[in-house]
N, C-alpha and C. Protein backbone atom coordinates (compact mmCIF):
# COMPACT_ATOMS: atom_id res chain seq x y z
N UNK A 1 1.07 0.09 -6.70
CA UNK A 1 0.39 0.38 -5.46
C UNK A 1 1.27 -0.03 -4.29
N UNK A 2 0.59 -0.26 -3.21
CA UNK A 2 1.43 -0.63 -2.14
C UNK A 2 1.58 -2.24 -1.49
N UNK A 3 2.19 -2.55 -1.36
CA UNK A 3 2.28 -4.00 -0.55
C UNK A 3 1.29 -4.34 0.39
N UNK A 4 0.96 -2.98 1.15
CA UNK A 4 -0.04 -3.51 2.03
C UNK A 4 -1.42 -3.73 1.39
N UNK A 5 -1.51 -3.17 0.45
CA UNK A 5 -3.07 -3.55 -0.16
C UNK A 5 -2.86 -4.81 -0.58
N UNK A 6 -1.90 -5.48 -1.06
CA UNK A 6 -2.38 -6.79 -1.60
C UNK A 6 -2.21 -7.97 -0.30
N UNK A 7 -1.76 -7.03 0.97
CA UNK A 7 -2.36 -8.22 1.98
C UNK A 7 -4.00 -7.71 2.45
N UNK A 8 -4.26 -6.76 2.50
CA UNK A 8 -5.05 -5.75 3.45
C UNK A 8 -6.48 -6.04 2.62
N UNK A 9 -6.44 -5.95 1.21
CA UNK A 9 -7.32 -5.62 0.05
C UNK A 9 -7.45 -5.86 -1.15
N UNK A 10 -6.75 -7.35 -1.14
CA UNK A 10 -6.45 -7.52 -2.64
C UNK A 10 -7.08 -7.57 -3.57
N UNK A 11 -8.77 -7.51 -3.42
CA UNK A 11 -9.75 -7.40 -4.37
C UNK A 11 -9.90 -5.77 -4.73
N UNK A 12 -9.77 -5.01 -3.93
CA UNK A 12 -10.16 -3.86 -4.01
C UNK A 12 -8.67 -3.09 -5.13
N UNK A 13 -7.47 -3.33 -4.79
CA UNK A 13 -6.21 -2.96 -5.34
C UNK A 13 -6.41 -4.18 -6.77
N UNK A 14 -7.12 -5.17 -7.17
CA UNK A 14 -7.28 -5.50 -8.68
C UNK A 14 -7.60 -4.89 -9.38
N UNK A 15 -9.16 -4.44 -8.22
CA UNK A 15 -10.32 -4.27 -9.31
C UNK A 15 -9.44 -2.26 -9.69
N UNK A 16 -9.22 -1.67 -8.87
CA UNK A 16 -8.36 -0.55 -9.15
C UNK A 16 -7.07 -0.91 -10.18
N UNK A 17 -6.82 -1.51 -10.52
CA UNK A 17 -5.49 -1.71 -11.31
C UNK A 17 -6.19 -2.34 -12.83
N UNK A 18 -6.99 -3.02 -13.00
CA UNK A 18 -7.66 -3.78 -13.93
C UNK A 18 -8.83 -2.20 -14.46
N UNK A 19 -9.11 -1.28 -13.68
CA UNK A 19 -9.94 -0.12 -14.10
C UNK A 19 -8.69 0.83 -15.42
N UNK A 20 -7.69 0.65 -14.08
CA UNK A 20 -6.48 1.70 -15.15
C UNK A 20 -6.38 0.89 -16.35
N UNK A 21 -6.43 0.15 -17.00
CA UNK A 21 -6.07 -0.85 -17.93
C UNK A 21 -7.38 -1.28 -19.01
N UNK A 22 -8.36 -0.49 -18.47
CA UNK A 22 -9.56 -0.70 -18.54
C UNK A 22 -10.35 -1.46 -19.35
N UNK A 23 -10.31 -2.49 -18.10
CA UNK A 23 -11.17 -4.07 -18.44
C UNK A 23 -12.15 -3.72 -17.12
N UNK A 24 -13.35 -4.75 -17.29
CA UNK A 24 -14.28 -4.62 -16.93
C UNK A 24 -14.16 -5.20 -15.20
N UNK A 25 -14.83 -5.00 -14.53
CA UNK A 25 -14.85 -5.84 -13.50
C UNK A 25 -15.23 -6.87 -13.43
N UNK A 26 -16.08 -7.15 -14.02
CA UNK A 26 -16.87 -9.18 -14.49
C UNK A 26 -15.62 -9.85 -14.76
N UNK A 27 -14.55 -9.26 -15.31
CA UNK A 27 -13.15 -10.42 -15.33
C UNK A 27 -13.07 -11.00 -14.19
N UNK A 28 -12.77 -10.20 -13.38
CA UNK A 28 -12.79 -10.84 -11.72
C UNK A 28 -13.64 -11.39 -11.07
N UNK A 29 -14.66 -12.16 -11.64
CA UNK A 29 -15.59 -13.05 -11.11
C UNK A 29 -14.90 -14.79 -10.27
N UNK A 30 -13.86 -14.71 -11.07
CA UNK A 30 -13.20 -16.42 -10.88
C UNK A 30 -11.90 -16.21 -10.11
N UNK A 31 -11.53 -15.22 -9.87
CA UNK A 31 -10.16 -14.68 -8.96
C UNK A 31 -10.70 -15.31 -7.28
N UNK A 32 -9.46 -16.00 -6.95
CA UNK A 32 -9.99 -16.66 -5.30
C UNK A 32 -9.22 -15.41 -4.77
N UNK A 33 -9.51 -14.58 -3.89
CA UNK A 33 -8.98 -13.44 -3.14
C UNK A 33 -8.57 -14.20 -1.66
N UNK A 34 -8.93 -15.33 -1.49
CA UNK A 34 -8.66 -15.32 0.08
C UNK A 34 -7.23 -16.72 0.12
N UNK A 35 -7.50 -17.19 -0.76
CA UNK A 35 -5.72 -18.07 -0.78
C UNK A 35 -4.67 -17.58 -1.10
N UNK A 36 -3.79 -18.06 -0.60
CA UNK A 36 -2.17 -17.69 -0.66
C UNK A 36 -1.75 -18.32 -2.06
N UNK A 37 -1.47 -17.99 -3.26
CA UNK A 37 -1.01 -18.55 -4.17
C UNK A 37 0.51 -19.06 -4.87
N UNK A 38 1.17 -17.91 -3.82
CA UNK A 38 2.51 -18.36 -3.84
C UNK A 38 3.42 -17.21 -2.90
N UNK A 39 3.88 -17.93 -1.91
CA UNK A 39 4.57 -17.39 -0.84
C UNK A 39 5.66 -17.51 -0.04
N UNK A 40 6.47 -17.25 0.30
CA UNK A 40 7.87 -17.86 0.49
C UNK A 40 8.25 -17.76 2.45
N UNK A 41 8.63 -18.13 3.20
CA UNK A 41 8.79 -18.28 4.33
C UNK A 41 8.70 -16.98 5.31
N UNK A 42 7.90 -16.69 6.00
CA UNK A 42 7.92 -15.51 7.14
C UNK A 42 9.05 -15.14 7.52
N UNK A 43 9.61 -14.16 7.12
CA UNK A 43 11.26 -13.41 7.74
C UNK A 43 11.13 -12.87 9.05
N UNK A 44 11.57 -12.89 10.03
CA UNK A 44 11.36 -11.99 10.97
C UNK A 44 12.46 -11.13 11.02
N UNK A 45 12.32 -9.72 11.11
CA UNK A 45 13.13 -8.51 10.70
C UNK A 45 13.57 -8.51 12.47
N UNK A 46 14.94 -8.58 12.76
CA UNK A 46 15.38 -8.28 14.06
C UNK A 46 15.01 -6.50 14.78
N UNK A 47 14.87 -6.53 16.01
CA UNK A 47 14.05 -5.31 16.35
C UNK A 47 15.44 -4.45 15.90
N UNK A 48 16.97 -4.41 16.35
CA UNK A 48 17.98 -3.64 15.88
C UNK A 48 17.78 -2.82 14.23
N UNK A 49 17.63 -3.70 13.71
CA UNK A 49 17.04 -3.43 12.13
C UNK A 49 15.87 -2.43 11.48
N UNK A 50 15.22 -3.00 12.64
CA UNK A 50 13.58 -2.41 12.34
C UNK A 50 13.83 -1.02 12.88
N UNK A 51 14.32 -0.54 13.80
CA UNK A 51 14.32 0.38 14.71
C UNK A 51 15.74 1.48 13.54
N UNK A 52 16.54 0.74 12.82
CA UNK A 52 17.77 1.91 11.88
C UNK A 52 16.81 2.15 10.74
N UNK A 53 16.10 1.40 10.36
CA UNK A 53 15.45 1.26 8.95
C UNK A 53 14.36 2.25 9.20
N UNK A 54 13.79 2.46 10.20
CA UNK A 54 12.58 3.51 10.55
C UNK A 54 13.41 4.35 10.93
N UNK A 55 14.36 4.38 11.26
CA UNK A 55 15.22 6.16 11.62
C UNK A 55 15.49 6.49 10.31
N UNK A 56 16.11 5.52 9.59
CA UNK A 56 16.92 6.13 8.22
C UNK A 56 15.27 6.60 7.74
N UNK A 57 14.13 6.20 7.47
CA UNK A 57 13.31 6.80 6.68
C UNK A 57 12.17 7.48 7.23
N UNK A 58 12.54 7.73 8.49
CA UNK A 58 11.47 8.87 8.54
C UNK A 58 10.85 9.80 8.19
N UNK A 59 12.02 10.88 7.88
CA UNK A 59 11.62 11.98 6.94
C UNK A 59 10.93 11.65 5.84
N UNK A 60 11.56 10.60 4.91
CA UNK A 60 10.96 10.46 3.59
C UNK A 60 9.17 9.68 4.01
N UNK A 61 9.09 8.72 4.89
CA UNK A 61 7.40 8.21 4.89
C UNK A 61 6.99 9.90 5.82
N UNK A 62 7.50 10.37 6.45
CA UNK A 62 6.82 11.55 6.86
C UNK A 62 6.30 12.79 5.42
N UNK A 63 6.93 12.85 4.05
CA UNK A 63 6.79 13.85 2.98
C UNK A 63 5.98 13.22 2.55
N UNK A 64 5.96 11.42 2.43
CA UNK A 64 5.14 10.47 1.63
C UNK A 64 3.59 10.77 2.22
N UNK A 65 3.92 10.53 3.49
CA UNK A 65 2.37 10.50 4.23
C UNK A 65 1.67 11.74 3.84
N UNK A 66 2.52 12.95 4.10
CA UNK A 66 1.61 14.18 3.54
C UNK A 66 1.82 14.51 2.03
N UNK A 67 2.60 14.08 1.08
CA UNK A 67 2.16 14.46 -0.46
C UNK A 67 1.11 12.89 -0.77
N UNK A 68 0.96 12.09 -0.49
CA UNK A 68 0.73 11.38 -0.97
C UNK A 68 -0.90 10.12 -0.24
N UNK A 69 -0.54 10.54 1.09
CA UNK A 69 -1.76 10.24 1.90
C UNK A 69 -1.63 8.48 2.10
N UNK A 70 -2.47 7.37 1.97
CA UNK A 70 -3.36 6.59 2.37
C UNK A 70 -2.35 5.70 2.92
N UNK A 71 -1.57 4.66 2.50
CA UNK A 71 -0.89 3.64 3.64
C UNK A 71 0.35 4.72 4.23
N UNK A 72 0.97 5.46 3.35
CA UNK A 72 2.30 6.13 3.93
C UNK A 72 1.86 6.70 5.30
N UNK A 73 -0.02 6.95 5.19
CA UNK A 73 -0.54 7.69 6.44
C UNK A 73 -0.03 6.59 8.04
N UNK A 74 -0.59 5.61 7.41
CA UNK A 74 -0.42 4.21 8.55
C UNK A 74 1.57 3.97 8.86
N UNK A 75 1.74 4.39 7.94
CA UNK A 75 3.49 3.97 8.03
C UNK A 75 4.11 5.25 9.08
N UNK A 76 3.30 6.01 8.57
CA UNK A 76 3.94 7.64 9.48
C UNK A 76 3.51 7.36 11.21
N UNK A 77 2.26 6.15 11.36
CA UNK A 77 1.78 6.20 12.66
C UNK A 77 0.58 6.78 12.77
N UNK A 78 -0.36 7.49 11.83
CA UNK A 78 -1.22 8.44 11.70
C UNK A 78 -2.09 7.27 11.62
N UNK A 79 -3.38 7.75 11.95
CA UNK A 79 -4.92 6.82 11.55
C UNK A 79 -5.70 7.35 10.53
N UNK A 80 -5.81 6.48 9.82
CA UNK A 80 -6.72 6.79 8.48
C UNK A 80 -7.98 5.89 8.49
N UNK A 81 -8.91 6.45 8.16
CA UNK A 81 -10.59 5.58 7.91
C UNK A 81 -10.11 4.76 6.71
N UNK A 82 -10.64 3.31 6.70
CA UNK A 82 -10.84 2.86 5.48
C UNK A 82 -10.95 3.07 4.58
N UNK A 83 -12.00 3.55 4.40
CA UNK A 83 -12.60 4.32 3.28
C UNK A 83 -11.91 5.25 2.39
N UNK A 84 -10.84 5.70 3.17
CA UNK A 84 -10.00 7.15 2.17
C UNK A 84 -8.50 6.46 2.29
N UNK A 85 -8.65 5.05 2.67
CA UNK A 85 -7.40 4.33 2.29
C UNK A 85 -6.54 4.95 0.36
N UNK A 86 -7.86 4.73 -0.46
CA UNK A 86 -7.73 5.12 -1.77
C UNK A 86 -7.72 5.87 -2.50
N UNK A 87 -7.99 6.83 -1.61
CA UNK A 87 -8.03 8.52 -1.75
C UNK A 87 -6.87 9.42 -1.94
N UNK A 88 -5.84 8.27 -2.91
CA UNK A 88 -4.40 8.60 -2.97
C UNK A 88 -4.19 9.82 -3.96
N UNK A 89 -3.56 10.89 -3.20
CA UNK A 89 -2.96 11.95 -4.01
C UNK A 89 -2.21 11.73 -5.78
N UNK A 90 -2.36 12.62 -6.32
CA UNK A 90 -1.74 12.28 -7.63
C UNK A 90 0.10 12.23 -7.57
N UNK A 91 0.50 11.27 -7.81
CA UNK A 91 1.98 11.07 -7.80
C UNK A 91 2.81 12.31 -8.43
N UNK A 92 2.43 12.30 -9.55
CA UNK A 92 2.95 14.00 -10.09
C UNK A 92 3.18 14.74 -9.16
N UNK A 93 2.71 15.17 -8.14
CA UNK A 93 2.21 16.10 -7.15
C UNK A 93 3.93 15.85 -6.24
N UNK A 94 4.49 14.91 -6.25
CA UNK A 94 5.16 14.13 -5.28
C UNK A 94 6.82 14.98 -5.93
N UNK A 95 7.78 15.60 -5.10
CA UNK A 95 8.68 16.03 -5.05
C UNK A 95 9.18 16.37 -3.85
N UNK A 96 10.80 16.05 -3.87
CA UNK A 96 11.11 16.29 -2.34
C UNK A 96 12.33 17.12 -2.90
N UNK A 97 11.98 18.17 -3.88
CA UNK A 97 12.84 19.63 -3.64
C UNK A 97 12.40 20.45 -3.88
């Protein structure tokens, strides 16, 4: 899945990952969702950086956002409802020739 769900949603991106694998949801009764369990120091990405790294990949989160939909939507700049955060296209589907 994506990085941002396991800051954004990390109960919701389990209980979706623990379905594919298919165990029950009652496993996740004892899971603490709101502590940090292991995390390593805040990087701050210099704006020079941030600004080549979003040129170099535009195109590609721009094909992502439309074959593929829900955070690539937020990465492209686009607004997405909550709700169809998970409403992720089938990866198969995903080719860039």
């Amino acid at each position: 899945m994506f990085y941002d769900s396991i800051l954004n949603e990390p109960e919701i991106l389990l209980k979706n990952v623990t379905t594919v694998f298919g165990l029950k949801k009652n496993n996740l009764l004892n899971c603490n969702f709101k502590d940090v369990n292991n995390s390593s120091k805040k990087l701050r990405i210099p704006n020079e950086i941030s600004k080549l790294v979003n040129e170099l990949y535009k195109k590609d989160i721009s094909v992502l956002s439309e074959k593929i939909g829900s955070y690539c939507k937020i990465w492209n700049g686009e607004k997405i409802e909550k709700s169809k955060i998970w409403n992720i296209k089938s990866l198969k589907q995903i080719s860039y020739y």
